[in-house]
N, C-alpha and C. Protein backbone atom coordinates (compact mmCIF):
# COMPACT_ATOMS: atom_id res chain seq x y z
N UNK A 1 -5.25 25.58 6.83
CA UNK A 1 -4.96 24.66 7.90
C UNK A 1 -6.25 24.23 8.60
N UNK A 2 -7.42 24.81 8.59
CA UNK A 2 -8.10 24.95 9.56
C UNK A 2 -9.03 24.11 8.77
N UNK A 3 -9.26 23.73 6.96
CA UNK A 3 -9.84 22.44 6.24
C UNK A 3 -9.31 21.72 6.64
N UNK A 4 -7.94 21.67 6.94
CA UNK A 4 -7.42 20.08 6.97
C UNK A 4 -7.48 19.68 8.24
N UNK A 5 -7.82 20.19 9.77
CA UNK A 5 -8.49 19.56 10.37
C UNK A 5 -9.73 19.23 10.70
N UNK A 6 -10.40 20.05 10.41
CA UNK A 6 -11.88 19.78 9.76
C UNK A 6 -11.81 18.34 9.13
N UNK A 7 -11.08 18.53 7.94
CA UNK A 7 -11.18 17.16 7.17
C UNK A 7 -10.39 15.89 8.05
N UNK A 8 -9.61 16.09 8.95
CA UNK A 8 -9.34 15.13 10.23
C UNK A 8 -10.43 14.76 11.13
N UNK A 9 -10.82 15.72 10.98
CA UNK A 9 -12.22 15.36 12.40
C UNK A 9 -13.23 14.47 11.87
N UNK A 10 -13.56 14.67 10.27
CA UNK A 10 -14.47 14.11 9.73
C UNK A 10 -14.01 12.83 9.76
N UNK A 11 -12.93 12.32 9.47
CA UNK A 11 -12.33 10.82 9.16
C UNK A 11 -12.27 10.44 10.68
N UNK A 12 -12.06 11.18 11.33
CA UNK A 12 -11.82 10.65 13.21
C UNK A 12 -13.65 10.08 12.97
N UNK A 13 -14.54 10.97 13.29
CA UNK A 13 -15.78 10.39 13.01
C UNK A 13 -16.35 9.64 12.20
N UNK A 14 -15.89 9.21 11.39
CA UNK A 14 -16.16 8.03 10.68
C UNK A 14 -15.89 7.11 10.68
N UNK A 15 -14.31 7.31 11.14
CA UNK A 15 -13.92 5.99 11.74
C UNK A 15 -14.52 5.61 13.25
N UNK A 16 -15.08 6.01 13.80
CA UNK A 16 -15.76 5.92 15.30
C UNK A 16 -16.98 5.42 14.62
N UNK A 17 -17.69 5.92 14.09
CA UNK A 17 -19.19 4.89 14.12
C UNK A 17 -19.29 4.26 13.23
N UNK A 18 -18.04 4.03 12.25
CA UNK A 18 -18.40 2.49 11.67
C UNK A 18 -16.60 1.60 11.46
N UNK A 19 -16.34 1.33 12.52
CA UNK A 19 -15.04 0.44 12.98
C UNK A 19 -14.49 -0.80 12.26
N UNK A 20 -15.97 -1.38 12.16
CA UNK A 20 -15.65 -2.62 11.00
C UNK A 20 -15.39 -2.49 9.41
N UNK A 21 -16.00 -1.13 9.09
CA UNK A 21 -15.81 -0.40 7.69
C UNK A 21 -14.03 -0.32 7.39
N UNK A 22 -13.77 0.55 8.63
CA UNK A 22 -12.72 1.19 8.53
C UNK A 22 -11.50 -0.08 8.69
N UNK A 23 -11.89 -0.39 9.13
CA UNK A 23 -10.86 -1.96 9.51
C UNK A 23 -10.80 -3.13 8.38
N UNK A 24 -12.29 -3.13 7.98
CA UNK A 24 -12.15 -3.59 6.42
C UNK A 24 -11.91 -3.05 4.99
N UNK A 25 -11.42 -1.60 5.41
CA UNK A 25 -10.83 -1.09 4.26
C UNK A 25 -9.19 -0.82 4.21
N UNK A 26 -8.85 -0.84 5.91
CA UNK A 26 -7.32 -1.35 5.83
C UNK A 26 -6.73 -2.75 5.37
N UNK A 27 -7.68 -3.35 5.56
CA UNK A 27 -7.48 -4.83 5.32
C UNK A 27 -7.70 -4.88 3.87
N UNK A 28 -8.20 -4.25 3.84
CA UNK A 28 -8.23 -4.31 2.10
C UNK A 28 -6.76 -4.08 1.30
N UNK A 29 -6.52 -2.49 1.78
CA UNK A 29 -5.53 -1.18 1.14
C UNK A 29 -4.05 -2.51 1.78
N UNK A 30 -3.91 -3.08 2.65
CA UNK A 30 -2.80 -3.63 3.09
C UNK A 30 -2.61 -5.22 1.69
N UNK A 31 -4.21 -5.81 1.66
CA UNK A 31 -4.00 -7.53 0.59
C UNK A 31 -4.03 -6.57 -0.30
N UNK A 32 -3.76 -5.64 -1.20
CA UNK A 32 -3.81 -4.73 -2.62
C UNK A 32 -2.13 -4.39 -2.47
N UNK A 33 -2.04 -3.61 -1.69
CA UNK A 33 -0.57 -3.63 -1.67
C UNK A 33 0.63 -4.80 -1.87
N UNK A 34 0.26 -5.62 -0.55
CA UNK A 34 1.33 -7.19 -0.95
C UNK A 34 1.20 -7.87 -2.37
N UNK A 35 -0.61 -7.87 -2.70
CA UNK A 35 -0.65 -8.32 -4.11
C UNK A 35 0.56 -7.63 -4.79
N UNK A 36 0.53 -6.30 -5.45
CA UNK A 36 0.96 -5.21 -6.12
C UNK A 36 2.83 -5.38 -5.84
N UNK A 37 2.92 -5.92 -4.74
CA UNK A 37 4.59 -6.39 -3.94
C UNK A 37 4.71 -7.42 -4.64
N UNK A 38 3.80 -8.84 -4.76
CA UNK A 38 4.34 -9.86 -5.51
C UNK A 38 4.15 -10.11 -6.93
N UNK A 39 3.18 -8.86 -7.42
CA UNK A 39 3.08 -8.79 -8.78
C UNK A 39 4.48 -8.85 -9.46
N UNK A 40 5.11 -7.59 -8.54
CA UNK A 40 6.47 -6.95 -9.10
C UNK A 40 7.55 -7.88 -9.07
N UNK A 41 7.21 -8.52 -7.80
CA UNK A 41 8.54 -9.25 -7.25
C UNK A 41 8.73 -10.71 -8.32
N UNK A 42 7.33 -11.00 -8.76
CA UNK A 42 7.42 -12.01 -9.68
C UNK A 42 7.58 -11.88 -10.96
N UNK A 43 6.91 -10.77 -11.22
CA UNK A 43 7.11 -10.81 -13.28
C UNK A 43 7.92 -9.53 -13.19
N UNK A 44 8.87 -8.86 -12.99
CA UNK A 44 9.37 -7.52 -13.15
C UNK A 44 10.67 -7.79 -13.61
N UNK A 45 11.24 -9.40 -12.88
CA UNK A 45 12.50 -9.97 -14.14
C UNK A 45 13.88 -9.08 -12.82
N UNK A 46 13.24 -8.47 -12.07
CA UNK A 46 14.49 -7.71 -11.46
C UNK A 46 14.94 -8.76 -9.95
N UNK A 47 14.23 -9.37 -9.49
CA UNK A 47 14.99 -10.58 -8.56
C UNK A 47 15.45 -11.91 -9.19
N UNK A 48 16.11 -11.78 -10.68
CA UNK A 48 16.64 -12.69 -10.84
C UNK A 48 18.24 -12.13 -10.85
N UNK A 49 19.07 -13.14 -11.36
CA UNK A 49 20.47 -13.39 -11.48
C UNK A 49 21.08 -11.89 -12.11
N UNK A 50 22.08 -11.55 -11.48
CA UNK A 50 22.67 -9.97 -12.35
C UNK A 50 23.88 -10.43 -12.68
N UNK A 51 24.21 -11.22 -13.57
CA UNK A 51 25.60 -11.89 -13.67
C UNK A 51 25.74 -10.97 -14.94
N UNK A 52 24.38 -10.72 -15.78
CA UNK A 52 24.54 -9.39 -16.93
C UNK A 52 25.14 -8.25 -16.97
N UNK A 53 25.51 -7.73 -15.66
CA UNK A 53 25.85 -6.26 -15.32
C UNK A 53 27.32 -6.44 -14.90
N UNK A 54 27.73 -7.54 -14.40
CA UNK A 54 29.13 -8.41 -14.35
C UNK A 54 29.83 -8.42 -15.16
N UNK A 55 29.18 -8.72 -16.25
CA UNK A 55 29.70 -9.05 -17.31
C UNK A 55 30.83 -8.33 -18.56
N UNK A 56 30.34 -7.24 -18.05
CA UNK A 56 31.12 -6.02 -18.88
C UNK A 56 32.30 -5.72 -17.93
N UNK A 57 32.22 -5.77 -16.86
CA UNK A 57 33.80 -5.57 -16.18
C UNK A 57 35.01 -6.49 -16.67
């Protein structure tokens, strides 16, 4: 327990003296994600029509 706040404190301090780093690597991790959201949402074939699964009833 006592690494893993250690290893908290270190990221608290890093994120304190360099703000624009840290802010441009959320901004990053957030446009990677939505990409990775409309990758799926577009070629994955699963937001189209389910009239297939209908069909057998």
């Amino acid at each position: 327990m006592e690494r893993l706040h250690a290893a908290a404190d270190g990221v608290r301090r890093a994120v304190e003296a360099r703000p624009l780093l840290a802010a441009a690597l959320a901004f990053a991790a957030t446009a990677l994600l939505a990409a990775l959201l409309a990758w799926f949402v577009l070629f994955s074939g699963l937001s189209g029509p389910v009239q297939f699964v209908y069909g057998n009833f």
